[in-house]
Protein backbone atom coordinates (compact mmCIF):
# COMPACT_ATOMS: atom_id res chain seq x y z
CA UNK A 1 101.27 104.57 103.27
CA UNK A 2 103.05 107.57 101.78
CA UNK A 3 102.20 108.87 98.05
CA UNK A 4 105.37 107.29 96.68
CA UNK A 5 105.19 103.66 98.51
CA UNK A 6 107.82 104.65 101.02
CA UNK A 7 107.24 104.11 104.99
CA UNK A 8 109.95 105.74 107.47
CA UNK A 9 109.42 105.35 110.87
CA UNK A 10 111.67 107.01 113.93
CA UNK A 11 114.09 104.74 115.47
CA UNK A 12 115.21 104.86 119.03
CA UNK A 13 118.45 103.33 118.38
CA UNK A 14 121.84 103.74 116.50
CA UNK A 15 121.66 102.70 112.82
CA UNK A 16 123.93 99.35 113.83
CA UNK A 17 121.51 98.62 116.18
CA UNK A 18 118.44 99.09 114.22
CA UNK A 19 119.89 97.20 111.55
CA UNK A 20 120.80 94.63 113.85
CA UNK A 21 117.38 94.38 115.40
CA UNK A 22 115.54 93.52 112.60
CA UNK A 23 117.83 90.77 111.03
CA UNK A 24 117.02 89.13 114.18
CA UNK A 25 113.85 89.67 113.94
CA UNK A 26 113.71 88.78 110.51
CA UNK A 27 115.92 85.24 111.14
CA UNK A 28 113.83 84.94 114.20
CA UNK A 29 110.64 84.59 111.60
CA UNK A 30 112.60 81.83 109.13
CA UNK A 31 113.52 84.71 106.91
CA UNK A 32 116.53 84.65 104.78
CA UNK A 33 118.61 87.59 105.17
CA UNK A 34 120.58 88.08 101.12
CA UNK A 35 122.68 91.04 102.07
CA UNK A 36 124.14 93.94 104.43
CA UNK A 37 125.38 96.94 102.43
CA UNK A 38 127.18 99.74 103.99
CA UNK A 39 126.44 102.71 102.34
CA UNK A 40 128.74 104.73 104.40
CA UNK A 41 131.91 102.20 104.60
CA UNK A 42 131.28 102.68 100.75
CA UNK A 43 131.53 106.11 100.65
CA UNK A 44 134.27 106.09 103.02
CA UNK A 45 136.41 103.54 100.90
CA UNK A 46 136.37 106.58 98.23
CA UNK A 47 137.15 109.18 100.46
CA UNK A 48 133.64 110.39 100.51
CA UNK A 49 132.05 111.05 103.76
CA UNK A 50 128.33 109.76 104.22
CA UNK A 51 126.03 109.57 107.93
CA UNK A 52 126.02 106.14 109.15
CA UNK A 53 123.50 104.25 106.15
CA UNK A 54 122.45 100.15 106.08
CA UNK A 55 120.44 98.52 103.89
CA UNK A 56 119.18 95.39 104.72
CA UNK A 57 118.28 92.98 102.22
CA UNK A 58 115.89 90.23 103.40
CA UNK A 59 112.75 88.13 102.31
CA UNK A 60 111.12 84.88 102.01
CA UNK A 61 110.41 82.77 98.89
CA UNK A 62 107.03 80.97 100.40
CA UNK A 63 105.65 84.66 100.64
CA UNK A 64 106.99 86.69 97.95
CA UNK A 65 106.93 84.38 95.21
CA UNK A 66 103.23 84.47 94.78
CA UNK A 67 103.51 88.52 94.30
CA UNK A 68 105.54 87.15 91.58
CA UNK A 69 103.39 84.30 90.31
CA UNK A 70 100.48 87.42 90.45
CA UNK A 71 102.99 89.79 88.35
CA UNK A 72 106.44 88.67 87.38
CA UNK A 73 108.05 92.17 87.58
CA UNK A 74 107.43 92.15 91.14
CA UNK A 75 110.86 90.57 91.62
CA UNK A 76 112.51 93.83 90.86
CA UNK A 77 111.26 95.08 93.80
CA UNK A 78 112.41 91.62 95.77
CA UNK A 79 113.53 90.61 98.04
CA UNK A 80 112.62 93.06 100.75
CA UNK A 81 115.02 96.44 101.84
CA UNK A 82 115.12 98.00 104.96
CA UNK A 83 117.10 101.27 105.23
CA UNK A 84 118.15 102.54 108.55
CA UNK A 85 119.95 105.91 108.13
CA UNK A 86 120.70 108.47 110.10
CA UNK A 87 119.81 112.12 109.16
CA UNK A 88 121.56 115.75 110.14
CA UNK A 89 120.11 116.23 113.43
CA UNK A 90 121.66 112.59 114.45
CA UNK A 91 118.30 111.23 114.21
CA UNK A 92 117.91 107.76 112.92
CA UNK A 93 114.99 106.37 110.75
CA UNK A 94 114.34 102.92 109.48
CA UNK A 95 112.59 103.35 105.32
CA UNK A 96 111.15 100.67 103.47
CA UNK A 97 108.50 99.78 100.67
CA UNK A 98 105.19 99.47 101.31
CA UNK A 99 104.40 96.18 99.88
CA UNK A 100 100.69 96.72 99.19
CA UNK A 101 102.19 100.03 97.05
CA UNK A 102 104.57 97.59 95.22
CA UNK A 103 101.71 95.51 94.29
CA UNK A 104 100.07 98.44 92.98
CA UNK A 105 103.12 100.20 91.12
CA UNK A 106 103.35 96.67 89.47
CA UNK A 107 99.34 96.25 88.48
CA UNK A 108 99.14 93.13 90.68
CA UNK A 109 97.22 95.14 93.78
CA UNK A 110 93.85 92.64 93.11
CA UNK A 111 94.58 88.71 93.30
CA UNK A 112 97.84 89.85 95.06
CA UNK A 113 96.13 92.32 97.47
CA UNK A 114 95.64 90.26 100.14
CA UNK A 115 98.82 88.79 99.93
CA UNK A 116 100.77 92.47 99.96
CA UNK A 117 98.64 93.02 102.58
CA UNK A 118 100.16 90.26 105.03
CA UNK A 119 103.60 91.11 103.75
CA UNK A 120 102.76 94.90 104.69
CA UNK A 121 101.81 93.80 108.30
CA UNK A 122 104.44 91.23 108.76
CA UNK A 123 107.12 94.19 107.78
CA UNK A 124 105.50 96.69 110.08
CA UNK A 125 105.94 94.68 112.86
CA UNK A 126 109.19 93.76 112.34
CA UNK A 127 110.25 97.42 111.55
CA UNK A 128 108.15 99.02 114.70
CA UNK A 129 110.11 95.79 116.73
CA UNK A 130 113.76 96.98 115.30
CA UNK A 131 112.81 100.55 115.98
CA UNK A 132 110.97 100.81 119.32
CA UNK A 133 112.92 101.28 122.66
């Protein structure tokens, strides 16, 4: 886990393809996938250039509502985000929360602890399957 909760990882595919990967993956597991945002159609639509940048929004309420039941506040950091973006060198990356750091940041890390921890380990292995050749 990095200092400030976030968790990038290298991505052998194109930030489409990443993003596509792990709403799949993330459908495949009964997950409910809330939104796609296009950072860089955004950008583009105000005649601002920005390197190809999705955000995936994507969770499920059996799991994350008992963060919330541990700490309300939780919920501002839920449903789940998944960044894929790609950086200067044309390198892509997929970013998201740690969710054991999020139960921390939000005082919840003991009764919720275990919980974050499943969420953490269910996330990494959808991220490392979006990302891996």
């Amino acid at each position: 886990m990095a200092e400030n909760g976030l968790v990038t990882v290298p991505s052998q595919h194109s930030v489409h393809d990443t993003i596509d990967r792990l709403e799949a993956a993330a459908t495949a597991k009964g997950m409910t996938i809330f939104a796609r945002v296009d950072h860089a159609a955004g950008a583009q639509a105000i005649g601002m250039a920005l390197r190809p940048t999705l955000l995936l929004i994507f969770g499920n309420a059996r799991v994350g509502t008992p963060l919330m039941q541990a700490q309300q506040s939780i919920g501002i950091d839920l449903p789940l985000k998944a960044l894929a973006w790609e950086d200067a060198a044309g390198k892509v990356w997929l970013s998201c929360n740690d969710p054991t750091w999020v139960a921390k940041r939000h005082g919840a890390a003991g009764a919720a602890a275990p919980i974050a921890q499943a969420i953490a380990t269910g996330l990494a292995a959808l991220a490392q399957h979006a990302a891996a050749s």
